[in-house]
N, C-alpha and C. Protein backbone atom coordinates (compact mmCIF):
# COMPACT_ATOMS: atom_id res chain seq x y z
N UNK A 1 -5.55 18.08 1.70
CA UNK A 1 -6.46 17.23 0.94
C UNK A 1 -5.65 16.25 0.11
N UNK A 2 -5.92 14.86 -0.02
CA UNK A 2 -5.49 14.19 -0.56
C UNK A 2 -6.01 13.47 -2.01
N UNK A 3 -5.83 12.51 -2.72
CA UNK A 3 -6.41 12.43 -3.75
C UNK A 3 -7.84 11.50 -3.56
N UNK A 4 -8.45 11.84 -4.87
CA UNK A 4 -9.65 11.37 -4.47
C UNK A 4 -9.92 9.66 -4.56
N UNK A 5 -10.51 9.10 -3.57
CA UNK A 5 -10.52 7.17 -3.58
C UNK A 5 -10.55 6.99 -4.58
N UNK A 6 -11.23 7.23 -6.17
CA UNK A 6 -11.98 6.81 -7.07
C UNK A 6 -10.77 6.89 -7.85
N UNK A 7 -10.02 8.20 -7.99
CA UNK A 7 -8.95 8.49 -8.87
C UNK A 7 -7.78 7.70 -8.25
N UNK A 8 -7.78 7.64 -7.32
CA UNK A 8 -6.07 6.27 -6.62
C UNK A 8 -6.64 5.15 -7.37
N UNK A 9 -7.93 4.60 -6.67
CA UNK A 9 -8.24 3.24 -7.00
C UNK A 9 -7.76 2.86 -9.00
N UNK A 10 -8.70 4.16 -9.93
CA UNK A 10 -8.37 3.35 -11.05
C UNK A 10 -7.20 4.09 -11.75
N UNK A 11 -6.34 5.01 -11.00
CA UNK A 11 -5.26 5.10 -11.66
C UNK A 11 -4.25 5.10 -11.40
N UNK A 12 -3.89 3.92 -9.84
CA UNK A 12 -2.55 3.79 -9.60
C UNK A 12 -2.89 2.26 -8.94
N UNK A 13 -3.81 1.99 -7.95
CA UNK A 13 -3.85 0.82 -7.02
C UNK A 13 -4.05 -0.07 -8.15
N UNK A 14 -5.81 -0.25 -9.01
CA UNK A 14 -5.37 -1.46 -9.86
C UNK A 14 -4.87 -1.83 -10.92
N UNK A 15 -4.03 -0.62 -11.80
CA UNK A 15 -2.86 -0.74 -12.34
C UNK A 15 -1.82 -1.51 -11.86
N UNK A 16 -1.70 -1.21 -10.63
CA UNK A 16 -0.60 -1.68 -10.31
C UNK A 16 -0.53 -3.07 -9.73
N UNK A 17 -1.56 -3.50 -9.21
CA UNK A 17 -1.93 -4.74 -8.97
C UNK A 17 -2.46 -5.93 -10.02
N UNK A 18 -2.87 -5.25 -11.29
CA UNK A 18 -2.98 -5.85 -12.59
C UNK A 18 -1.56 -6.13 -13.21
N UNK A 19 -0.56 -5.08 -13.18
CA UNK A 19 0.74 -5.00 -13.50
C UNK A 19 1.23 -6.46 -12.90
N UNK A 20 1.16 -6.18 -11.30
CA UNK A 20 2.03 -7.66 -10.75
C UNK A 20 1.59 -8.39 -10.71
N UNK A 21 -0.36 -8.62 -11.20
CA UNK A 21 -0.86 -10.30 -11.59
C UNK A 21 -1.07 -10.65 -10.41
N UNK A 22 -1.40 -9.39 -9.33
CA UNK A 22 -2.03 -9.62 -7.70
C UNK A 22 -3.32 -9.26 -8.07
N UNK A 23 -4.82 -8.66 -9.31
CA UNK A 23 -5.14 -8.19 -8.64
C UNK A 23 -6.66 -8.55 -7.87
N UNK A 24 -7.10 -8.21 -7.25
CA UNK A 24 -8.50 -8.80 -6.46
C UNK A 24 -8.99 -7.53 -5.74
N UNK A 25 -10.25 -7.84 -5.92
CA UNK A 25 -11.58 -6.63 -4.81
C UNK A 25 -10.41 -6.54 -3.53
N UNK A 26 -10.55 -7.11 -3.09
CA UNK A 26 -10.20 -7.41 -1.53
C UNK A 26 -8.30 -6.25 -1.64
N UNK A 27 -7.56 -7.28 -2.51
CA UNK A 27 -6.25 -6.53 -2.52
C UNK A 27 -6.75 -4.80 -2.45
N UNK A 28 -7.11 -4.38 -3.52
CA UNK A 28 -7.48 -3.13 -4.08
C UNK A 28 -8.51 -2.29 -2.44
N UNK A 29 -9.34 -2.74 -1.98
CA UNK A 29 -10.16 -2.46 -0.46
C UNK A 29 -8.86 -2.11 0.19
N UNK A 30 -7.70 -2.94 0.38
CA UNK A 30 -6.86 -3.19 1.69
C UNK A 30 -5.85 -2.35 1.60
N UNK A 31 -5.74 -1.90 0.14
CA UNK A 31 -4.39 -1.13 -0.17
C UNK A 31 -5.05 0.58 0.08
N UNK A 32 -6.42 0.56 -0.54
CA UNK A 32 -7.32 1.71 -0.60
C UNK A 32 -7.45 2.19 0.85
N UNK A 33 -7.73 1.74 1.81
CA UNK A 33 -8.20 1.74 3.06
C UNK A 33 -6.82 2.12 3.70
N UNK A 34 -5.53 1.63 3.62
CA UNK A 34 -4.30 1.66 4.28
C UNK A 34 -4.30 3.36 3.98
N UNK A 35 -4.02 3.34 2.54
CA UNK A 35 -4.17 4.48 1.76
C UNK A 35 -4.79 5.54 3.30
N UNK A 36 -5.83 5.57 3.17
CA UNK A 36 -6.76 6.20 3.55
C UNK A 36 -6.65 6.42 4.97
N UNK A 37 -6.11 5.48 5.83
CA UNK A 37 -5.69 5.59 7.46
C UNK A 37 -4.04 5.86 7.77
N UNK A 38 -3.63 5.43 6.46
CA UNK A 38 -1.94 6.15 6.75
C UNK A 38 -1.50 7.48 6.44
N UNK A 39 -1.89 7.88 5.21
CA UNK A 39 -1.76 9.33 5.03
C UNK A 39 -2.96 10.07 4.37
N UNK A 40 -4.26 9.46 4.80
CA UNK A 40 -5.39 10.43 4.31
C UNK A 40 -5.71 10.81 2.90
N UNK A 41 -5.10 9.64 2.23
CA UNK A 41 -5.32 9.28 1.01
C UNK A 41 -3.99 10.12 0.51
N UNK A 42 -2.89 10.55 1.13
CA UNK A 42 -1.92 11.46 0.38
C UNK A 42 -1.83 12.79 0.67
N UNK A 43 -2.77 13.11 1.66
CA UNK A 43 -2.52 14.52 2.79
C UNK A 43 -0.90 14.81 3.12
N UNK A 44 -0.95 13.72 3.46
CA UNK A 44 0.41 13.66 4.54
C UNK A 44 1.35 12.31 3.66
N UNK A 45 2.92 13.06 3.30
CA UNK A 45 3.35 12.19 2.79
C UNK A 45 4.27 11.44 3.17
N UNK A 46 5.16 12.58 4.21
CA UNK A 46 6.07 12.20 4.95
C UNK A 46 5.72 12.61 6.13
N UNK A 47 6.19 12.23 6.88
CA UNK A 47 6.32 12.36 9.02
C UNK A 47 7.46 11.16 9.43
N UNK A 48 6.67 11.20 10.44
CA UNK A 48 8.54 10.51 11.10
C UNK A 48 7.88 8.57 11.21
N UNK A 49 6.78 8.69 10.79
CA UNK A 49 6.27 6.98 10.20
C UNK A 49 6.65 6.53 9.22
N UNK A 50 6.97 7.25 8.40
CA UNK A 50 7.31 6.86 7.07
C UNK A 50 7.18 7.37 6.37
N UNK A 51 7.37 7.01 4.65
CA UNK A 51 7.12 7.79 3.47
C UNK A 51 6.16 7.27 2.26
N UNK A 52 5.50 7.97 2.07
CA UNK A 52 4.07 8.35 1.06
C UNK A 52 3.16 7.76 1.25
N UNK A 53 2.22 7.36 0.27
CA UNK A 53 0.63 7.06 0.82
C UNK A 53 0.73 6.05 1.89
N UNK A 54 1.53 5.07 1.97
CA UNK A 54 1.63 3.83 3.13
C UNK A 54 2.38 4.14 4.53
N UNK A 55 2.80 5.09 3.89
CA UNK A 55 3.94 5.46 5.67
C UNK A 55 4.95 4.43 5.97
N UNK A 56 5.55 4.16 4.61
CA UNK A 56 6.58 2.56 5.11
C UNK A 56 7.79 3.14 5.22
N UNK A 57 8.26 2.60 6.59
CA UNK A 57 10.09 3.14 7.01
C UNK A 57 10.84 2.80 6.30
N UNK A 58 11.89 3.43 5.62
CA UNK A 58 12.77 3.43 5.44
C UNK A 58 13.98 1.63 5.40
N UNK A 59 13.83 1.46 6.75
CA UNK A 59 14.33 0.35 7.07
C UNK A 59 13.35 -1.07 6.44
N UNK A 60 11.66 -0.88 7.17
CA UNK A 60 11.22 -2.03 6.18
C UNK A 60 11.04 -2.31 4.58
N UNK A 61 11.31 -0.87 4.12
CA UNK A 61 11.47 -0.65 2.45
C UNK A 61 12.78 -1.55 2.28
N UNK A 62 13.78 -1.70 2.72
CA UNK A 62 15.14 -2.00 2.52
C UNK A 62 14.91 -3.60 2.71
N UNK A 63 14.57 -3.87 4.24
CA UNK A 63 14.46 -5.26 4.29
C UNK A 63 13.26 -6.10 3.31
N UNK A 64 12.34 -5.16 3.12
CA UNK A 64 11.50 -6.14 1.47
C UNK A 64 12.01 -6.58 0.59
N UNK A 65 13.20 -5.75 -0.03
CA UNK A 65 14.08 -5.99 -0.37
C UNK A 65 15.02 -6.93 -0.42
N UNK A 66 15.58 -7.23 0.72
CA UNK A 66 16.86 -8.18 1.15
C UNK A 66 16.11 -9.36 1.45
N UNK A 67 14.63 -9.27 2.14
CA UNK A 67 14.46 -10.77 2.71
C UNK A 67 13.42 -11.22 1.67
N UNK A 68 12.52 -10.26 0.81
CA UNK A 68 11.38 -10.92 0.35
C UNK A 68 12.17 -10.99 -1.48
N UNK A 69 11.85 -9.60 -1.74
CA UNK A 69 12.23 -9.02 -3.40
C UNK A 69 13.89 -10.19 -3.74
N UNK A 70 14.59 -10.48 -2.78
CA UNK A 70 15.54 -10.71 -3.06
C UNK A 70 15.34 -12.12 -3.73
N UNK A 71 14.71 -12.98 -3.26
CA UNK A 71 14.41 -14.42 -3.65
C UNK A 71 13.60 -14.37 -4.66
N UNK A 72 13.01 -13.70 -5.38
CA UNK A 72 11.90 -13.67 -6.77
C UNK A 72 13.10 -13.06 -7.81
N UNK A 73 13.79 -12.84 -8.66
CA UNK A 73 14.30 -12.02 -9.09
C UNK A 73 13.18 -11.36 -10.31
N UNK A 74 12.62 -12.36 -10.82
CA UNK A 74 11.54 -11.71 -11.57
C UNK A 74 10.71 -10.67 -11.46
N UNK A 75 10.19 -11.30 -9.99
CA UNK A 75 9.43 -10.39 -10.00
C UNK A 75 9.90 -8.94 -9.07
N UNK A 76 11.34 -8.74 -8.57
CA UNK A 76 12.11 -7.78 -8.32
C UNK A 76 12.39 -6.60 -9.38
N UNK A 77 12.53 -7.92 -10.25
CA UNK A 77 12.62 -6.78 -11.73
C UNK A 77 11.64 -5.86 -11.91
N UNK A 78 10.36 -6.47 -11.80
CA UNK A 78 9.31 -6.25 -12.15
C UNK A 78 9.21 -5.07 -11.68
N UNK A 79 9.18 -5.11 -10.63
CA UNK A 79 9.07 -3.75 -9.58
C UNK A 79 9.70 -2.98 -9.47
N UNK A 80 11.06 -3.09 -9.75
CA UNK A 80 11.97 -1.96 -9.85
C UNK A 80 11.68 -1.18 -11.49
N UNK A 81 11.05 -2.02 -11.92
CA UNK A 81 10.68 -1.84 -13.50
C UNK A 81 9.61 -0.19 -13.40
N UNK A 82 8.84 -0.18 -12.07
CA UNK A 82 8.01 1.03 -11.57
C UNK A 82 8.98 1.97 -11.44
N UNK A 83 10.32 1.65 -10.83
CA UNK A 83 10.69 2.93 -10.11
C UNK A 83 11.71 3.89 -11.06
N UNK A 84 11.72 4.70 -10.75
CA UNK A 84 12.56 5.96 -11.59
C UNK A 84 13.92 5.44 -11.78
N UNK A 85 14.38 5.52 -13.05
CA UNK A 85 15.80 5.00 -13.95
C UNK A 85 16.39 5.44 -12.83
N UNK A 86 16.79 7.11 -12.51
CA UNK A 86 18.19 6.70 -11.97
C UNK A 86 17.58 7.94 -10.19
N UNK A 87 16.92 7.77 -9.97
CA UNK A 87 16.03 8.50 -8.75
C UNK A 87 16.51 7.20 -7.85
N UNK A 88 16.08 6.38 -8.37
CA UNK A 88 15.87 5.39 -7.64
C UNK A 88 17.13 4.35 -7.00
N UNK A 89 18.26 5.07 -7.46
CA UNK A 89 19.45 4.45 -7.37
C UNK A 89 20.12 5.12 -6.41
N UNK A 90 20.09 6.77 -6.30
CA UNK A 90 20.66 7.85 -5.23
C UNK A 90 19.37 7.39 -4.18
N UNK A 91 18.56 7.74 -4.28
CA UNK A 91 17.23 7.81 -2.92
C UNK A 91 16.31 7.18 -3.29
N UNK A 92 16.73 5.90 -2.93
CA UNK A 92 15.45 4.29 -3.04
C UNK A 92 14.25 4.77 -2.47
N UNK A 93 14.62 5.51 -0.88
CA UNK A 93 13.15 5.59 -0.17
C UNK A 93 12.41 6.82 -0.77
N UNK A 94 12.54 7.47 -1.35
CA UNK A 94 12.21 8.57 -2.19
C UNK A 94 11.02 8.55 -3.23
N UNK A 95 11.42 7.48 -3.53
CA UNK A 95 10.34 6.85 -4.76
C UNK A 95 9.17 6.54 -3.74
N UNK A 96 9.25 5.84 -2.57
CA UNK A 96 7.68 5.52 -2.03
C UNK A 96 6.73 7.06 -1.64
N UNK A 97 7.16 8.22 -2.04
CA UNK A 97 6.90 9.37 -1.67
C UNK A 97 6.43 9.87 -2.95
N UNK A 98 7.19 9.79 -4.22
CA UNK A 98 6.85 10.71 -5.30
C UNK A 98 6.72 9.72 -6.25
N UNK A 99 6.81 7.99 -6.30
CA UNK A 99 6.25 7.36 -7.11
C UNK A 99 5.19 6.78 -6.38
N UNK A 100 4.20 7.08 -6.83
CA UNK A 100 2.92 5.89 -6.42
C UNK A 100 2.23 4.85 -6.85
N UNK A 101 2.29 4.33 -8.08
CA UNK A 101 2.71 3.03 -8.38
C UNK A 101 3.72 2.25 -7.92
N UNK A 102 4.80 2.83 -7.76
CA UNK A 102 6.15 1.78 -7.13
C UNK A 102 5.68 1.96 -5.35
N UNK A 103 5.34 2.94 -5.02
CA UNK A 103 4.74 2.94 -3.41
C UNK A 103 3.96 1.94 -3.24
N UNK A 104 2.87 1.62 -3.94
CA UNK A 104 1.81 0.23 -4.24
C UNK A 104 1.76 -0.78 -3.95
N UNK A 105 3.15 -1.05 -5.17
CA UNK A 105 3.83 -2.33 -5.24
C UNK A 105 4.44 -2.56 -3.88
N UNK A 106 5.22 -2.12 -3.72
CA UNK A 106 6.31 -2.25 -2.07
C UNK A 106 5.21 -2.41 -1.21
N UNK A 107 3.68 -1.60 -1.05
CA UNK A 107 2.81 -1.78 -0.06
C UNK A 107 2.39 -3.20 -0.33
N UNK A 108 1.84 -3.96 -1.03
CA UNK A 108 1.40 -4.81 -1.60
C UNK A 108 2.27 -5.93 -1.36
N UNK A 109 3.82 -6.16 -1.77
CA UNK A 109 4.60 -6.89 -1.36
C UNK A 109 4.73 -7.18 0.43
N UNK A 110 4.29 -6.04 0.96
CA UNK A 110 4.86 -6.04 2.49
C UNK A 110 3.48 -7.20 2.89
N UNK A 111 2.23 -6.48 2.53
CA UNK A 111 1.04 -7.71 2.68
C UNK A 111 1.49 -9.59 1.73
N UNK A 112 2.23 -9.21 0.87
CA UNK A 112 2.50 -10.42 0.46
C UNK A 112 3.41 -11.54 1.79
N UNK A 113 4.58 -10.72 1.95
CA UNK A 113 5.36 -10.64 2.69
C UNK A 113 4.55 -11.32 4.18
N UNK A 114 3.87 -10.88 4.72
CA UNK A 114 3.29 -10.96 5.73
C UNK A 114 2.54 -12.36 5.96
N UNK A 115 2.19 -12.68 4.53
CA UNK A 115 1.78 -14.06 4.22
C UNK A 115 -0.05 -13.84 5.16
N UNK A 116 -0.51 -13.27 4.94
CA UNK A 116 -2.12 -13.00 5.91
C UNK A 116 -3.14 -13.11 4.98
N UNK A 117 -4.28 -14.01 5.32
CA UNK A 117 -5.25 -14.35 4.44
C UNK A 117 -5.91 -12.71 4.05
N UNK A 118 -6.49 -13.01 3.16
CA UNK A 118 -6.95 -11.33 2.97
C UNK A 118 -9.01 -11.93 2.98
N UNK A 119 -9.15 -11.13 3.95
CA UNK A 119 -10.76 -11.13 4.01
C UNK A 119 -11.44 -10.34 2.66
N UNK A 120 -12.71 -11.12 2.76
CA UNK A 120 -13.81 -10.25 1.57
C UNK A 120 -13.59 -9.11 2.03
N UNK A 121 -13.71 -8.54 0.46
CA UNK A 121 -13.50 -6.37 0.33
C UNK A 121 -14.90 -6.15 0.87
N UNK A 122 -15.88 -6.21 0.92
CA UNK A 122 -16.53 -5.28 2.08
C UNK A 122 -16.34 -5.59 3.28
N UNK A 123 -15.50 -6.66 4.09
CA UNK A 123 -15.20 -6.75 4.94
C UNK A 123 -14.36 -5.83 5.89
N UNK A 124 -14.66 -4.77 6.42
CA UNK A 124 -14.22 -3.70 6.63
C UNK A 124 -12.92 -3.91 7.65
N UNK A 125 -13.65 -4.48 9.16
CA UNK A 125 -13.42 -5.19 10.30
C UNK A 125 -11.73 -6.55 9.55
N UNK A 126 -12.54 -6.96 8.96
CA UNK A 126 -10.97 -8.19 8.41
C UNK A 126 -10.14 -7.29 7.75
N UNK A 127 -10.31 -6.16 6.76
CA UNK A 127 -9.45 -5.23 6.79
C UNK A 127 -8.29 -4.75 7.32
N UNK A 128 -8.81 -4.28 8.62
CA UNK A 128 -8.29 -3.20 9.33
C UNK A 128 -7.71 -4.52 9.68
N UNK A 129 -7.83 -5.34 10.46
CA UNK A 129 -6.54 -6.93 11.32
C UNK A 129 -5.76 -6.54 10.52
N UNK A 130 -5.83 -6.90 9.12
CA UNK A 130 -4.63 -6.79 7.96
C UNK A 130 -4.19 -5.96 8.28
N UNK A 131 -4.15 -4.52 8.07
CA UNK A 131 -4.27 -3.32 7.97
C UNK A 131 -3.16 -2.87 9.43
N UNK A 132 -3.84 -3.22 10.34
CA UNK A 132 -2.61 -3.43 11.64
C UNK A 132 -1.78 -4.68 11.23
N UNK A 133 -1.99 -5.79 11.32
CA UNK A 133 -1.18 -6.92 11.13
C UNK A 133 0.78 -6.46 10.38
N UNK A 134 -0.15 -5.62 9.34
CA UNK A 134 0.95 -5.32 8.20
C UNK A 134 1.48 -3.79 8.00
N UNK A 135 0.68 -2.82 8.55
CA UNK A 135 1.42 -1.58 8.39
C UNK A 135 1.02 -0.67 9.46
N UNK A 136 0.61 -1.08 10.65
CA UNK A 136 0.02 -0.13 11.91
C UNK A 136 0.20 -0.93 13.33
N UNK A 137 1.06 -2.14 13.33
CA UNK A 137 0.71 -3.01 14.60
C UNK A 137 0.10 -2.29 16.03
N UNK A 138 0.46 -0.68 16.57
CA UNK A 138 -0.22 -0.19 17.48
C UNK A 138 -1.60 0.65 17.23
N UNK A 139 -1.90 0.46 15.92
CA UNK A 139 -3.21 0.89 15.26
C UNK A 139 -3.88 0.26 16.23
N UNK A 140 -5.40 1.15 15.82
CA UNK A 140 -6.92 0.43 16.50
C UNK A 140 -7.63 -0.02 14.88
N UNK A 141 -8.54 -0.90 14.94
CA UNK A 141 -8.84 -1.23 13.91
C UNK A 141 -9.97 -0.28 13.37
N UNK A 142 -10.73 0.30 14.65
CA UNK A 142 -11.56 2.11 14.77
C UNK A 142 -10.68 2.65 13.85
N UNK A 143 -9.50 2.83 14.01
CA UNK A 143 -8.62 4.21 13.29
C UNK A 143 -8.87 3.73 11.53
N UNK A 144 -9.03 2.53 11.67
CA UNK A 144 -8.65 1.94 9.95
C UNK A 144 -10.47 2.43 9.15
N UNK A 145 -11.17 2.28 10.08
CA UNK A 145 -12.40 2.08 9.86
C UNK A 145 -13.30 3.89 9.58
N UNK A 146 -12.54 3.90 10.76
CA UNK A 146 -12.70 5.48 10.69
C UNK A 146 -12.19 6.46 9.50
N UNK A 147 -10.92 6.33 9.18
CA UNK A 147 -10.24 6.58 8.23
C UNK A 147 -11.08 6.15 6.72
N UNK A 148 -11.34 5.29 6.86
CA UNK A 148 -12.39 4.72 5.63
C UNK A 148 -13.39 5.87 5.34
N UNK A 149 -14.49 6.07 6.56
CA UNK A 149 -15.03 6.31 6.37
C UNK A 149 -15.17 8.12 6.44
N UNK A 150 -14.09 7.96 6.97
CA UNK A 150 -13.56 9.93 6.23
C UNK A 150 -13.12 10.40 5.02
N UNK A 151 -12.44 9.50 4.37
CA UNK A 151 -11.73 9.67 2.93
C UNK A 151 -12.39 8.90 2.27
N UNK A 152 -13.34 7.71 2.45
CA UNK A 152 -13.73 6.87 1.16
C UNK A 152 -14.99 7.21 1.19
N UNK A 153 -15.56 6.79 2.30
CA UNK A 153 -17.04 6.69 2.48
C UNK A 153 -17.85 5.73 2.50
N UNK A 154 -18.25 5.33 1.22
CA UNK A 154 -18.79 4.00 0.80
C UNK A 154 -17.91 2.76 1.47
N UNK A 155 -19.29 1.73 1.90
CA UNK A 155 -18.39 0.65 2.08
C UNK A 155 -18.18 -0.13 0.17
N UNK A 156 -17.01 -1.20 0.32
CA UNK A 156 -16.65 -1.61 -0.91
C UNK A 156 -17.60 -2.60 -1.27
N UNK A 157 -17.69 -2.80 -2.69
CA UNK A 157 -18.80 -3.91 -2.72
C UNK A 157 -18.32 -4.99 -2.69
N UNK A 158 -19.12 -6.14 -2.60
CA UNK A 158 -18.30 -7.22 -2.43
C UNK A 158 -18.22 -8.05 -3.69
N UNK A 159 -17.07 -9.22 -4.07
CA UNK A 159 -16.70 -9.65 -4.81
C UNK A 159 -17.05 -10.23 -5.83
């Protein structure tokens, strides 16, 4: 069992998206929903996809880093500003597992990263494109939808 939509949503997703001055219905739907089709809201933290609520490898954690985080320094700061003083210095990928605010952020950056319009939050269907586009490319957009509607339920309201 993973945590409950209501409790991610207001005590880590739009924190953390208020924090980096991203935040919107739609962001908060897309991160919630990933949430929800990557590890079942936090069922599953690790497997061989990746690590914590997003399932992000190892390797694309690193390259956010080098190709995106690297050119902002501000807002690099910012984000490393989430992650654990000195956790985060021995085992970077570690933190997307047992910090979930800094997991967020890095999820959030990778959609930044990706540069993809983000559809209206009840838009379930424009979702899930994102949703593969940015953290499932052999996903079905069923799996994103489905996933929704096992762990969330409700569709989101709109904006």
């Amino acid at each position: 069992m993973g945590i409950a939509a209501s409790d991610l949503c207001q005590h880590v997703i739009r924190p953390t998206l208020i924090y980096l001055e991203r935040y919107s219905t739609a962001a908060e739907a897309l991160l919630l929903g990933a949430a929800a089709c990557q590890s079942a809201l936090g069922a599953v933290l690790n497997d061989r996809r990746g690590h914590g609520l997003y399932r992000i490898g190892s390797q694309r954690h690193a390259q956010l880093w080098d190709q995106h985080l690297a050119r902002d320094p501000d807002l690099a700061s910012k984000i490393r500003g989430l992650a654990s003083q000195h956790a985060f210095l021995s085992a970077p990928h570690l933190e997307l597992t047992v910090n979930l605010r800094y997991a967020t952020a890095i999820a959030w950056m990778l959609v930044e990263a990706a540069d993809k319009p983000l559809p209206a939050s009840h838009d379930l269907l424009g979702l899930a494109r994102v949703w593969r586009q940015v953290f499932y490319p052999q996903g079905r957009s069923r799996d994103f939808i489905d996933a929704w509607q096992h762990c969330i339920g409700k569709v989101p309201i709109a904006a």
